[in-house]
C-alpha atoms as a PDB file:
ATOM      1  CA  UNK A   1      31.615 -21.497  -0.981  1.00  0.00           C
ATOM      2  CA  UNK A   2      29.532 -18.662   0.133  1.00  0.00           C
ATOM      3  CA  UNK A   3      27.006 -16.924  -2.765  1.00  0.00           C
ATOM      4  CA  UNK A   4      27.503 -13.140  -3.314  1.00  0.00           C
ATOM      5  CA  UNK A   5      24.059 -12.410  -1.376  1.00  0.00           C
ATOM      6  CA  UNK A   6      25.574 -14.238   1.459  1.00  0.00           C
ATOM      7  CA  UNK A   7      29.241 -12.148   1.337  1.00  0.00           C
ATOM      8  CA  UNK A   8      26.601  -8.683   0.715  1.00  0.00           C
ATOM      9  CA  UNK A   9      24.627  -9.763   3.740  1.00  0.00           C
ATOM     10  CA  UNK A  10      27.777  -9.786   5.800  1.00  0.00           C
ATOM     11  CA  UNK A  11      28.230  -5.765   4.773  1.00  0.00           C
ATOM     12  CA  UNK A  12      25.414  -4.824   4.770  1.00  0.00           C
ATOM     13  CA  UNK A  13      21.531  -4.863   5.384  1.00  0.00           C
ATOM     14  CA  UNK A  14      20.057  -6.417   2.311  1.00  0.00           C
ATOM     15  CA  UNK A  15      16.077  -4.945   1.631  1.00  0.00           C
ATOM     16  CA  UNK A  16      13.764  -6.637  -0.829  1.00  0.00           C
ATOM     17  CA  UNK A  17      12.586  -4.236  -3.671  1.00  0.00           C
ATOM     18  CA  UNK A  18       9.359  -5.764  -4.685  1.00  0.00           C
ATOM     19  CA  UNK A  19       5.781  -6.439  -4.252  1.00  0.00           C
ATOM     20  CA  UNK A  20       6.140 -10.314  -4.472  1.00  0.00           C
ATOM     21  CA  UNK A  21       6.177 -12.366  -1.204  1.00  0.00           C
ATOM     22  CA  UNK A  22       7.310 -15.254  -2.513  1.00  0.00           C
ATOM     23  CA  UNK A  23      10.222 -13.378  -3.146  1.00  0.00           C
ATOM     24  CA  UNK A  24      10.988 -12.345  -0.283  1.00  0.00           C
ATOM     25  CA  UNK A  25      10.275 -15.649   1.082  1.00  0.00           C
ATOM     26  CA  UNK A  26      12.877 -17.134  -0.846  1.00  0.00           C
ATOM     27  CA  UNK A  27      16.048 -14.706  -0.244  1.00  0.00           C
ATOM     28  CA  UNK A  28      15.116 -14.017   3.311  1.00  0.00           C
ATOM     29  CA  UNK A  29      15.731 -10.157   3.243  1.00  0.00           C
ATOM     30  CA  UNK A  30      15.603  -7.901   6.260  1.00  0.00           C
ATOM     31  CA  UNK A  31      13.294  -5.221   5.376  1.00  0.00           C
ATOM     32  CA  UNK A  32      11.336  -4.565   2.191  1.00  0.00           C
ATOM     33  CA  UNK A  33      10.230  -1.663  -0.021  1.00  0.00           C
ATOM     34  CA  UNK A  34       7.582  -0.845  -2.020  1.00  0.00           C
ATOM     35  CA  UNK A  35       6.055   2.228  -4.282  1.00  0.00           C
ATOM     36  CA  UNK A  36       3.005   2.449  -6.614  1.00  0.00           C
ATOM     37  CA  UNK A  37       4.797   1.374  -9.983  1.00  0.00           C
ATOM     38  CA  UNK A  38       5.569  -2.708  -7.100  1.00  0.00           C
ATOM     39  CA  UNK A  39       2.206  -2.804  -6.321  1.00  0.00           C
ATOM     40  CA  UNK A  40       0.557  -2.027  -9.135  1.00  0.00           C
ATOM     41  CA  UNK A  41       2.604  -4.519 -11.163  1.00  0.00           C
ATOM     42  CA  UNK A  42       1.627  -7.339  -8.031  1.00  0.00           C
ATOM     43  CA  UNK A  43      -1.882  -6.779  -7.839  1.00  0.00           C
ATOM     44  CA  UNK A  44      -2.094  -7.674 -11.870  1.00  0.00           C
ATOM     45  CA  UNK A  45      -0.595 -10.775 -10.909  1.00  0.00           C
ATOM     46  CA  UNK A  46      -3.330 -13.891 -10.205  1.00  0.00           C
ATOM     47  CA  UNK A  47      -1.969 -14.705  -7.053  1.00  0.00           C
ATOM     48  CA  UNK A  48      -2.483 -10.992  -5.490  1.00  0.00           C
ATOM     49  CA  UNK A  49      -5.853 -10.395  -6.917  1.00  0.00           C
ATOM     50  CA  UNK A  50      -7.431 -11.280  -3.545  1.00  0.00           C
ATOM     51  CA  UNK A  51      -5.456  -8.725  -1.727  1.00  0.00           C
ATOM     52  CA  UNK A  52      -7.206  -5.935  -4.146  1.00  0.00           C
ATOM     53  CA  UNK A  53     -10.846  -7.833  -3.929  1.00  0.00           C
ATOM     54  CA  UNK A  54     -10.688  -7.597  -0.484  1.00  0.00           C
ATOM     55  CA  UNK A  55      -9.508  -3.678   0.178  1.00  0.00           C
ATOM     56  CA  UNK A  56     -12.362  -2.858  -2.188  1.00  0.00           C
ATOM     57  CA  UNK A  57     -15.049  -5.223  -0.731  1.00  0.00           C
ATOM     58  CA  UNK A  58     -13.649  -3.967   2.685  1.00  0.00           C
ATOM     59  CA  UNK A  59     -13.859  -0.839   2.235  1.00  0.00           C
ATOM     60  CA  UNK A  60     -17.178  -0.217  -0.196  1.00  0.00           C
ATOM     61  CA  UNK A  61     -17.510   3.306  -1.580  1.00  0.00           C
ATOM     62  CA  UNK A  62     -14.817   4.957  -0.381  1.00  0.00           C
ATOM     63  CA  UNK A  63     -13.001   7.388  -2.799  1.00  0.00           C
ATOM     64  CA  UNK A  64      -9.553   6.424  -4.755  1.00  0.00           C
ATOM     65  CA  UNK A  65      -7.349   7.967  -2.124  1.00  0.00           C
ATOM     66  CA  UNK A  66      -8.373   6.098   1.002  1.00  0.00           C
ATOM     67  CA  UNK A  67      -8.835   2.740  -1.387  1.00  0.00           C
ATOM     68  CA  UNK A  68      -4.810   2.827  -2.101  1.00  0.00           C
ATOM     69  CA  UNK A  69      -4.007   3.890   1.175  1.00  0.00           C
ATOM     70  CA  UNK A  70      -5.823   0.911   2.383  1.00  0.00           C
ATOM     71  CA  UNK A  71      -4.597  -1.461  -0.492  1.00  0.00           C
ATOM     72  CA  UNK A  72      -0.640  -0.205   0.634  1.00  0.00           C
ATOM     73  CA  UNK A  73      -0.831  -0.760   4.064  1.00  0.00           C
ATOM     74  CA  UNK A  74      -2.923  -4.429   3.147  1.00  0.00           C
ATOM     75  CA  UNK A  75       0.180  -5.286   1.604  1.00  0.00           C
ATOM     76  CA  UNK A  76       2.976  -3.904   3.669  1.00  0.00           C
ATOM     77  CA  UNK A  77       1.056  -5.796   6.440  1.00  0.00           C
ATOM     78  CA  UNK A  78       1.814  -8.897   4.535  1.00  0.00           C
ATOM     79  CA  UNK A  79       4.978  -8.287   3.714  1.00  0.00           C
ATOM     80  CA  UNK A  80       5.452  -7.660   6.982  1.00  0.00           C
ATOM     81  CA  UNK A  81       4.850 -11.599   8.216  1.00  0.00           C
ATOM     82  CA  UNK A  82       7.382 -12.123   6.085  1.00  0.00           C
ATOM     83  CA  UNK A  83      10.370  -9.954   6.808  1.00  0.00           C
ATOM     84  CA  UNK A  84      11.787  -8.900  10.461  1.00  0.00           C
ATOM     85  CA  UNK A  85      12.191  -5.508  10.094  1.00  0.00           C
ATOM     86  CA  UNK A  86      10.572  -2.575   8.242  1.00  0.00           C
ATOM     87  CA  UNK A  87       8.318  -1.568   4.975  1.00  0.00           C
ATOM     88  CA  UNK A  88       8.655   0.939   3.103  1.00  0.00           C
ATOM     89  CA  UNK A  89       4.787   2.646   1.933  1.00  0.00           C
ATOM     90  CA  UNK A  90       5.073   5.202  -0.561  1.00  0.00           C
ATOM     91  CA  UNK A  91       2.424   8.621   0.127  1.00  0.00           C
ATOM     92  CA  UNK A  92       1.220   9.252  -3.555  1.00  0.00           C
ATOM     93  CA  UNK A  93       3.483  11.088  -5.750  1.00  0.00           C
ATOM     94  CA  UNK A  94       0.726  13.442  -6.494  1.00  0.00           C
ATOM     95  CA  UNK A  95       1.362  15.280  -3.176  1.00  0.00           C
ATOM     96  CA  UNK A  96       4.963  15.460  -3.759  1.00  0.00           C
ATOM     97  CA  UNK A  97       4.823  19.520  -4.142  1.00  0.00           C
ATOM     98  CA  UNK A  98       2.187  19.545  -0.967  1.00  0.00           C
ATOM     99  CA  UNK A  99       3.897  19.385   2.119  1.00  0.00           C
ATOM    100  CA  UNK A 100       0.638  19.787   4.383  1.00  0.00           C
ATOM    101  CA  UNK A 101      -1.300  17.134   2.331  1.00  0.00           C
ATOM    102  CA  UNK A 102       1.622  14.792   2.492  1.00  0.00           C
ATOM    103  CA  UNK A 103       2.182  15.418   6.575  1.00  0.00           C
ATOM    104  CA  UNK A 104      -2.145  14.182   6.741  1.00  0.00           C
ATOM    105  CA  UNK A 105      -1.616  11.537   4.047  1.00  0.00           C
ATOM    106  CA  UNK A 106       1.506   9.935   6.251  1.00  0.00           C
ATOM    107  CA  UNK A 107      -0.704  10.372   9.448  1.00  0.00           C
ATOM    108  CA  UNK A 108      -3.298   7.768   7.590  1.00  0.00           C
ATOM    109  CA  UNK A 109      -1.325   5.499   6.303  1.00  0.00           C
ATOM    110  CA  UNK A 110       0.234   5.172  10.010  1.00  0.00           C
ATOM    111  CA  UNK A 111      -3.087   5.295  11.562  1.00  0.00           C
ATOM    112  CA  UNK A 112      -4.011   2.337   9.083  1.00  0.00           C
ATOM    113  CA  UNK A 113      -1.393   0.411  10.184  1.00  0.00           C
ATOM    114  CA  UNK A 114      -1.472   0.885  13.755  1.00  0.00           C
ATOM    115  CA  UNK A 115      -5.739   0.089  13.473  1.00  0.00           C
ATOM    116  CA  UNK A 116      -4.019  -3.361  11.953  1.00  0.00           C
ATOM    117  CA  UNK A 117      -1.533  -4.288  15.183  1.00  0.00           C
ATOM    118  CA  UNK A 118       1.540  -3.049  13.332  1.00  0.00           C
ATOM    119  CA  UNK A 119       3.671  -1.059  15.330  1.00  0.00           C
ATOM    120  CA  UNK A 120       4.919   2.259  13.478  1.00  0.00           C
ATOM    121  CA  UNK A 121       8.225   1.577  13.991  1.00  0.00           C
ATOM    122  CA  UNK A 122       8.025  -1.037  11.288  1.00  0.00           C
ATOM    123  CA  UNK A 123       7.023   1.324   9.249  1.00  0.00           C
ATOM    124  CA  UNK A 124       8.707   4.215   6.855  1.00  0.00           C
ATOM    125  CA  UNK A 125       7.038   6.280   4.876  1.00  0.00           C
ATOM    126  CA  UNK A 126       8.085   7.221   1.395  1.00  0.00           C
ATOM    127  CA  UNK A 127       8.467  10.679   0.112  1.00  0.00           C
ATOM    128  CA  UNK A 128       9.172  12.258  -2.645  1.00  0.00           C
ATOM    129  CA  UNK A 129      12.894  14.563  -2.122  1.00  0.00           C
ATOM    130  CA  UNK A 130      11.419  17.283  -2.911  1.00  0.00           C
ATOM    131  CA  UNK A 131      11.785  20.465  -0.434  1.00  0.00           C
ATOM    132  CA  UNK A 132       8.125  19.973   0.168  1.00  0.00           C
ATOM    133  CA  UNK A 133       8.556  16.718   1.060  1.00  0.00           C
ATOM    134  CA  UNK A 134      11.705  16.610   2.941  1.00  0.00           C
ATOM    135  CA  UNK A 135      10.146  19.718   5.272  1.00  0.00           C
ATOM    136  CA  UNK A 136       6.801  17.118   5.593  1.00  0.00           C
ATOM    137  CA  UNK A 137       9.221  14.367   6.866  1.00  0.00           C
ATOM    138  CA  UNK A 138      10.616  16.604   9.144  1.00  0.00           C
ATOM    139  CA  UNK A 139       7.596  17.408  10.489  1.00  0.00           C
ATOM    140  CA  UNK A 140       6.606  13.608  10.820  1.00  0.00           C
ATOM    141  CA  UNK A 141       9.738  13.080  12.016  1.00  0.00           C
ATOM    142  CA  UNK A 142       9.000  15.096  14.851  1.00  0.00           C
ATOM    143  CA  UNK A 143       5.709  13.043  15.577  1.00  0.00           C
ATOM    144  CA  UNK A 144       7.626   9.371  15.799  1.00  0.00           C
ATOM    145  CA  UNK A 145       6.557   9.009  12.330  1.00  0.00           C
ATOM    146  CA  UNK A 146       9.491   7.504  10.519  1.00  0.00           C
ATOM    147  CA  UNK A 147      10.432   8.485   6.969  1.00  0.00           C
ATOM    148  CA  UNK A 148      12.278   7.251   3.825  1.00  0.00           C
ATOM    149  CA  UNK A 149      13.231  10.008   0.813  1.00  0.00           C
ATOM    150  CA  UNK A 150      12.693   8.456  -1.844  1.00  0.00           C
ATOM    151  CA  UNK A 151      13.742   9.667  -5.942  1.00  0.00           C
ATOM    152  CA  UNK A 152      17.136  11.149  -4.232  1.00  0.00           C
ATOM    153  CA  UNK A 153      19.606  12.050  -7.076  1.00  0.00           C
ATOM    154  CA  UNK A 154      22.465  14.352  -5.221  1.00  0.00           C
ATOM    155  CA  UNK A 155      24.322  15.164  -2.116  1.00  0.00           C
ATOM    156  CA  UNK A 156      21.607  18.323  -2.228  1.00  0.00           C
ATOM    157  CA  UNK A 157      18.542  16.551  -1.545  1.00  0.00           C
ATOM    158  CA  UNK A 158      21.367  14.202   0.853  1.00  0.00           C
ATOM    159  CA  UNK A 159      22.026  17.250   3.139  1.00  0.00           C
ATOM    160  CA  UNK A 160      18.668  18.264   3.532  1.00  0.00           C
ATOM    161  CA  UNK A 161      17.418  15.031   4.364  1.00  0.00           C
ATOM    162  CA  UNK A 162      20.388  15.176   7.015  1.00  0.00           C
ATOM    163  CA  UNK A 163      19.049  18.673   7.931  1.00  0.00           C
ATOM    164  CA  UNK A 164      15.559  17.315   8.761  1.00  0.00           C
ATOM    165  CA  UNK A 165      16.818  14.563  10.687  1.00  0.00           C
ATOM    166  CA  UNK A 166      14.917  11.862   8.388  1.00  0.00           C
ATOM    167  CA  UNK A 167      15.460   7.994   9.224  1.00  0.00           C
ATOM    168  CA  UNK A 168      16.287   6.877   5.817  1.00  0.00           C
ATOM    169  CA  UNK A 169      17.177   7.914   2.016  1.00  0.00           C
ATOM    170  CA  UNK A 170      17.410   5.544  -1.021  1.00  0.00           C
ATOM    171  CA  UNK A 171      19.743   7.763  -3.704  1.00  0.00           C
ATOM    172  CA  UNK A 172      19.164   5.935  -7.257  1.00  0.00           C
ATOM    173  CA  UNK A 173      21.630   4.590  -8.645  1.00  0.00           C
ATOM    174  CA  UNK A 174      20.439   3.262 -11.831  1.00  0.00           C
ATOM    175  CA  UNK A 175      18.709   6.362 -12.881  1.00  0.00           C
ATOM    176  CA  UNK A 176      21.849   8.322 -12.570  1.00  0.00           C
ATOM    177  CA  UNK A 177      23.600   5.288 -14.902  1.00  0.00           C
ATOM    178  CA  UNK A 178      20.727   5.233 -16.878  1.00  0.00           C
ATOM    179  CA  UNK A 179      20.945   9.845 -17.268  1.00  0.00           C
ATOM    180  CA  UNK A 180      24.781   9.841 -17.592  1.00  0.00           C
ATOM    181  CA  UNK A 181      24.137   6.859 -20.186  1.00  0.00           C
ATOM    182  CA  UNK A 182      21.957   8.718 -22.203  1.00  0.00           C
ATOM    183  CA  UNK A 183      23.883  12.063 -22.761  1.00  0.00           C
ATOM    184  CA  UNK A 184      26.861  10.177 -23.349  1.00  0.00           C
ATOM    185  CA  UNK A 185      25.481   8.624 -26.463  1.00  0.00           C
ATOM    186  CA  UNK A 186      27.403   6.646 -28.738  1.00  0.00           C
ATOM    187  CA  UNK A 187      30.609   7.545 -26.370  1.00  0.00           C
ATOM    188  CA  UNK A 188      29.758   6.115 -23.448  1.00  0.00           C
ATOM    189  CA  UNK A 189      31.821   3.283 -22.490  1.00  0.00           C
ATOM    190  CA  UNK A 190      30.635   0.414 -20.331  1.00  0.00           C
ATOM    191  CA  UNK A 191      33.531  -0.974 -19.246  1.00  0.00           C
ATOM    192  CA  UNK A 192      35.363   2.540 -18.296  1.00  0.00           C
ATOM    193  CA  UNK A 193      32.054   3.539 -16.156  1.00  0.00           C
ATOM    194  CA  UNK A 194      31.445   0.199 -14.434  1.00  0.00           C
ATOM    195  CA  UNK A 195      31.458  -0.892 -10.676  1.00  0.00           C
ATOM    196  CA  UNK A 196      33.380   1.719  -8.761  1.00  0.00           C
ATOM    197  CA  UNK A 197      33.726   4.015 -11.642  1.00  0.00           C
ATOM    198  CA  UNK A 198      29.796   4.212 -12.365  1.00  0.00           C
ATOM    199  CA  UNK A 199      27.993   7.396 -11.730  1.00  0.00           C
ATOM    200  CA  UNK A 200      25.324   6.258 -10.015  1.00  0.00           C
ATOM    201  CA  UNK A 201      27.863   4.037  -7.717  1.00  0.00           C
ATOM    202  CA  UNK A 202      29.688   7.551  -7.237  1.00  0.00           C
ATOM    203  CA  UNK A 203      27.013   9.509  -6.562  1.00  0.00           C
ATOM    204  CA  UNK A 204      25.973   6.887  -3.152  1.00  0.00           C
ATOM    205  CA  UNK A 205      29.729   6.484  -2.199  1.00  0.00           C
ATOM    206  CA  UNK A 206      29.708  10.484  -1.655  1.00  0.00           C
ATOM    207  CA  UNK A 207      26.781  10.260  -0.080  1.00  0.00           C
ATOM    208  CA  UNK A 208      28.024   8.168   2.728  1.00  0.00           C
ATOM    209  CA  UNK A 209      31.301   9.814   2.536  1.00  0.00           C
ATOM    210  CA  UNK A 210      29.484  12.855   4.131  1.00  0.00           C
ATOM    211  CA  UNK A 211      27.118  11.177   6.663  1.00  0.00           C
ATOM    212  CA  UNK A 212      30.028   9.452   7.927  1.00  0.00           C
ATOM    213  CA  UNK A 213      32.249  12.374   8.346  1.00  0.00           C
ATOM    214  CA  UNK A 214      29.616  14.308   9.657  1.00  0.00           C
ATOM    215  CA  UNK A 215      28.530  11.881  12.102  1.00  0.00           C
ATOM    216  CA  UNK A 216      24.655  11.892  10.861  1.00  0.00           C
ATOM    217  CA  UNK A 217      22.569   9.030  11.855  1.00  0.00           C
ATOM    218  CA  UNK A 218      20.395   8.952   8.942  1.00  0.00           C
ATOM    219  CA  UNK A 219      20.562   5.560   6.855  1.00  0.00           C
ATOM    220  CA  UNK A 220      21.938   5.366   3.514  1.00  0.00           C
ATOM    221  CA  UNK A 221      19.830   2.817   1.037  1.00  0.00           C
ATOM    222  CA  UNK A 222      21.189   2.222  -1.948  1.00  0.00           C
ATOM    223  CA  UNK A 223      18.505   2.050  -4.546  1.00  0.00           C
ATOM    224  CA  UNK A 224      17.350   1.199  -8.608  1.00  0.00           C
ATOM    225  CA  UNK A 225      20.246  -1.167  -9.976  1.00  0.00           C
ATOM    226  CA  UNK A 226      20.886  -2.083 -13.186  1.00  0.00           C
ATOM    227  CA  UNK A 227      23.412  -4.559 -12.608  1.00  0.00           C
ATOM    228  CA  UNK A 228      24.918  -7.152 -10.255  1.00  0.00           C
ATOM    229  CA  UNK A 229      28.576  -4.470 -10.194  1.00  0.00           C
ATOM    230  CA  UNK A 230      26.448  -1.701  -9.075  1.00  0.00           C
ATOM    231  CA  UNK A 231      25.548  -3.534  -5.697  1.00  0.00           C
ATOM    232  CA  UNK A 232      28.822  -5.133  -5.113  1.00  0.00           C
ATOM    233  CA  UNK A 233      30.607  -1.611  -5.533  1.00  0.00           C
ATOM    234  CA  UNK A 234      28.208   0.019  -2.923  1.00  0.00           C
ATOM    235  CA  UNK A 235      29.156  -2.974  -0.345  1.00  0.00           C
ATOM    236  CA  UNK A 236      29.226  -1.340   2.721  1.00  0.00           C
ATOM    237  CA  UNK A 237      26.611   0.867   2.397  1.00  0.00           C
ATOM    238  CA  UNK A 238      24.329   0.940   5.632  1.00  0.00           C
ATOM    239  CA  UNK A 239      20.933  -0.804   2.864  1.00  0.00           C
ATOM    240  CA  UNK A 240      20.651  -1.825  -0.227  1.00  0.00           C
ATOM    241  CA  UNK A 241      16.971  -2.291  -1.813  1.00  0.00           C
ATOM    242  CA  UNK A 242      17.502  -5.217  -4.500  1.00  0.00           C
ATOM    243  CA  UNK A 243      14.803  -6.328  -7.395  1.00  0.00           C
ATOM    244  CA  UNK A 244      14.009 -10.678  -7.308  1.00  0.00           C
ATOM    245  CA  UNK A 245      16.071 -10.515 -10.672  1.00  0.00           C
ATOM    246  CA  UNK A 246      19.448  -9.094  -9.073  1.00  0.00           C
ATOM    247  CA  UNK A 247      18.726 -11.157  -5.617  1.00  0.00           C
ATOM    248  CA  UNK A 248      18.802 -14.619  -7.903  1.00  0.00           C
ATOM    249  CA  UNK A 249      21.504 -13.655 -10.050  1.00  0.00           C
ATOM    250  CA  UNK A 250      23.593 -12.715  -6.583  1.00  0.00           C
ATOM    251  CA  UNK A 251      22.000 -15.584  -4.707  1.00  0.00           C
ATOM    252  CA  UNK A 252      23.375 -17.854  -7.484  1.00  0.00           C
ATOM    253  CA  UNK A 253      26.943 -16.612  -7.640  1.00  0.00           C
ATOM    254  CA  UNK A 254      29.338 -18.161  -5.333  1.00  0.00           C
ATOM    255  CA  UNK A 255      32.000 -15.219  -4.430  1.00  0.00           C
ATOM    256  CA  UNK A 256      33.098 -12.576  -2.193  1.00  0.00           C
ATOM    257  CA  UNK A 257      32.102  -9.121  -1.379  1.00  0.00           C
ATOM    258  CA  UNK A 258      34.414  -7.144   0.152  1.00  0.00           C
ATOM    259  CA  UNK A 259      33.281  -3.861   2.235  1.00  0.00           C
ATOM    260  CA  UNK A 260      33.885  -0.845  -0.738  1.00  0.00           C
ATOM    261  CA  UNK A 261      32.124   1.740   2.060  1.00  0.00           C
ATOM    262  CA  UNK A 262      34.079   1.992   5.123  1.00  0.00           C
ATOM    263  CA  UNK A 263      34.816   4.423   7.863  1.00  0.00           C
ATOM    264  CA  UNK A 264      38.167   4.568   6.744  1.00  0.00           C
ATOM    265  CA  UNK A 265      36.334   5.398   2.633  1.00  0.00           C
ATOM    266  CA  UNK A 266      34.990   7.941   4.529  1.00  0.00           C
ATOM    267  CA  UNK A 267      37.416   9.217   6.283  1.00  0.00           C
ATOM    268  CA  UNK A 268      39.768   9.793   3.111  1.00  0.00           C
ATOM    269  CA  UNK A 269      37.076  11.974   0.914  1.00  0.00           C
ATOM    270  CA  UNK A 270      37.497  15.609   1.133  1.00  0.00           C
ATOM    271  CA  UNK A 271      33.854  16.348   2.625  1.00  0.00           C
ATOM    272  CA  UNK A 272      33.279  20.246   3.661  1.00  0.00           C
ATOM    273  CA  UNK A 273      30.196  20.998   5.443  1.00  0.00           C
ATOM    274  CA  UNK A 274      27.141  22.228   2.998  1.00  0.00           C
ATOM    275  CA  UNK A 275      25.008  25.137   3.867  1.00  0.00           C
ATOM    276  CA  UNK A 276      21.506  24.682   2.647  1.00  0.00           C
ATOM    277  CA  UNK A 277      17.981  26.823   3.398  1.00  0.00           C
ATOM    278  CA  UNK A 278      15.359  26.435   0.697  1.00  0.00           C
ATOM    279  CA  UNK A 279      16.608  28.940  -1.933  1.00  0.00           C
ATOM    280  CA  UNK A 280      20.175  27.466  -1.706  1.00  0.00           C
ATOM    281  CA  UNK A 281      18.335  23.753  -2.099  1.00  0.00           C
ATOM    282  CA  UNK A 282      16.699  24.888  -4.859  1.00  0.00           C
ATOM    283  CA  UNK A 283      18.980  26.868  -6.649  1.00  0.00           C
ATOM    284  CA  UNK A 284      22.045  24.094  -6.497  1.00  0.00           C
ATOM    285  CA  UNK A 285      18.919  21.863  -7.952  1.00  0.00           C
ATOM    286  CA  UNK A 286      18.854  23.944 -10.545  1.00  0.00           C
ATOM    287  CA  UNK A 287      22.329  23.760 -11.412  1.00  0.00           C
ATOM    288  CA  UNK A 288      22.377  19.823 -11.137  1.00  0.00           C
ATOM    289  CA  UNK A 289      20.540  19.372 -14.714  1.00  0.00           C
ATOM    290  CA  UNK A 290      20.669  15.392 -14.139  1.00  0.00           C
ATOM    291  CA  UNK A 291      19.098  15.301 -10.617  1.00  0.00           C
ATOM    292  CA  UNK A 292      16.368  17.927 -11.466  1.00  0.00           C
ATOM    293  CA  UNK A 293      15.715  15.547 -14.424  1.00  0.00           C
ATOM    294  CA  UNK A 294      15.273  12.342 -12.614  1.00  0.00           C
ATOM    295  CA  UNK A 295      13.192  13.721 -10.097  1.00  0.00           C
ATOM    296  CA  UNK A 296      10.520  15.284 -12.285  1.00  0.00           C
ATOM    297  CA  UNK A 297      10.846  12.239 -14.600  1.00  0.00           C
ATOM    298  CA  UNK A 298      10.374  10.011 -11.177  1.00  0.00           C
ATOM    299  CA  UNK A 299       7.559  11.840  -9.925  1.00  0.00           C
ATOM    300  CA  UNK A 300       5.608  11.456 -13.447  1.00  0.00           C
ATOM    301  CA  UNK A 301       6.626   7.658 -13.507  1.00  0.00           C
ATOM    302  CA  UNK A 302       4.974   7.002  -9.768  1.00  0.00           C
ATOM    303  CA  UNK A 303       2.025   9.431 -10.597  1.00  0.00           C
ATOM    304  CA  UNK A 304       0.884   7.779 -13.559  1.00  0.00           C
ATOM    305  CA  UNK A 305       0.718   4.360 -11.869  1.00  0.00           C
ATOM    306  CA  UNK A 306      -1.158   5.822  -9.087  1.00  0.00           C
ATOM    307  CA  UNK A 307      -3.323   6.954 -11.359  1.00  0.00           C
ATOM    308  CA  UNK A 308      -3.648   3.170 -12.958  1.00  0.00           C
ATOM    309  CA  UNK A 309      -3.992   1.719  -9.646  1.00  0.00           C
ATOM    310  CA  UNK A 310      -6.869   4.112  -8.679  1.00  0.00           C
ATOM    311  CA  UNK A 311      -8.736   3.150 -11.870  1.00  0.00           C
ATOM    312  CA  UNK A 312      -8.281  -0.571 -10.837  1.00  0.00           C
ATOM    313  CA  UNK A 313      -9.868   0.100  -7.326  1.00  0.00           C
ATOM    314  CA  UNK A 314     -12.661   2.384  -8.294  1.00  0.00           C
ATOM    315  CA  UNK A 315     -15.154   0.268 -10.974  1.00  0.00           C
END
């Protein structure tokens, strides 16, 4: 009988959520993502060290910026001998309020890539879902410069990214769970909030409830689970990015996975159209007390590990 990865794979396009090759190796994914808080946990690891040695000795006395930009793209070139498809490389978190410095910071990472034989369309770069950094992507959009908007915690930040015609968001799931958790207290109740019924699950399947009925061409990826019940309940989806903990468990369950997201999903959701310019964005951030909380938490999280990783590279 078939394993739950295999039955997921059949629904949809399953992405690797790690720094660790031999990871990927092993569960075979399409495409793979990565963001400071992966690589900085990989290039700890003895069997990554090299990568690091060598973007340093490579590149001698260049300043922290250029050194991570050069240690990303070293290992999103790897990872890209591994998979068939695309990485993800995240533009530091830092910039996330910048959108000029995050347009030039994309440019070099792409430039990087391109000086290494990679084609950009193997390529998306991470941003923040901020309004700076959804107007950056749409910019880089423009230039054939290919985007993913990352820390995405409502249909807000959804319909923007939809507005500036990016080529990919990940929505979080498990940092909605993990919000909703939290101010529930002692009443949550696992069982009552699980699979289909989760927040976080809820959150993505509305999502794609208004791409589809909208007809927008921008992926959905599924992002940050918890549990083996929040993936199954987002079958379907276009992506799903999965951590080497979830892939085993899934790889070494024999079941099925039956689509949850389909046109017809879609089709029955009551899905009006959403206005948005930037002080409608932000205000209707505002009001969403849980989204506006993940994404300034997220942005911390991803700027102190940048910071980490440029005190590893500059001794």
């Amino acid at each position: 009988m078939a394993t739950l990865l295999d039955a997921l794979k059949r629904n949809t396009t399953v992405v690797a959520d790690t720094g660790d090759f031999e990871g990927m190796r092993r569960f075979q994914p399409t495409d793979a993502t990565t963001n400071p808080s992966l690589i900085l946990k990989a290039v700890q690891l003895p069997a990554y060290r090299s990568i690091l040695e060598r973007t340093v000795a490579n590149a001698p006395n260049q300043q922290a910026d250029i050194l991570v930009d050069h240690l990303l793209v070293a290992f999103g070139c790897e990872i890209l001998n591994i998979v068939p498809g695309r990485v993800s490389t995240e533009v530091d978190a830092r910039l996330s309020f910048d959108t000029q410095a995050t347009v030039e910071r994309a440019q070099r990472l792409i430039a990087l890539y391109e000086n290494a034989g990679i084609d950009r369309n193997r390529v998306l770069i991470k941003v923040a879902s901020t309004w700076e950094g959804i107007t950056a992507a749409q910019t880089l959009e423009q230039q054939g410069i290919h985007c993913n908007l990352t820390l995405l915690f409502s249909l807000t930040q959804a319909v923007a990214c939809a507005n500036a015609a990016v080529t990919l968001i990940s929505p979080f799931v498990g940092r909605i769970y993990d919000w909703h958790k939290k101010m529930a207290g002692s009443t949550w109740d696992e069982a009552a909030q699980a699979g289909t019924r989760d927040p976080g699950v809820q959150s993505v399947a509305r999502i794609y409830a208004y791409y589809k009925t909208h007809d927008i061409n921008t992926e959905i990826m599924g992002a940050s689970f918890r549990n083996a019940g929040q993936i199954l309940a987002l079958s379907g989806c276009d992506l799903l990015t999965i951590s080497p903990d979830l892939l085993n468990e899934l790889d070494s369950t024999t079941g099925d996975a039956q689509p949850c997201l389909t046109p017809e999903f879609a089709q029955a959701q009551d899905t009006p159209t959403i206005s948005l310019d930037e002080a409608t964005f932000r205000f209707l951030m505002n009001e969403d007390a849980m989204a506006s909380d993940k994404l300034a938490e997220g942005i911390r999280v991803f700027v102190n590990d940048a910071k980490k990783l440029d005190t590893l590279l500059v001794r």
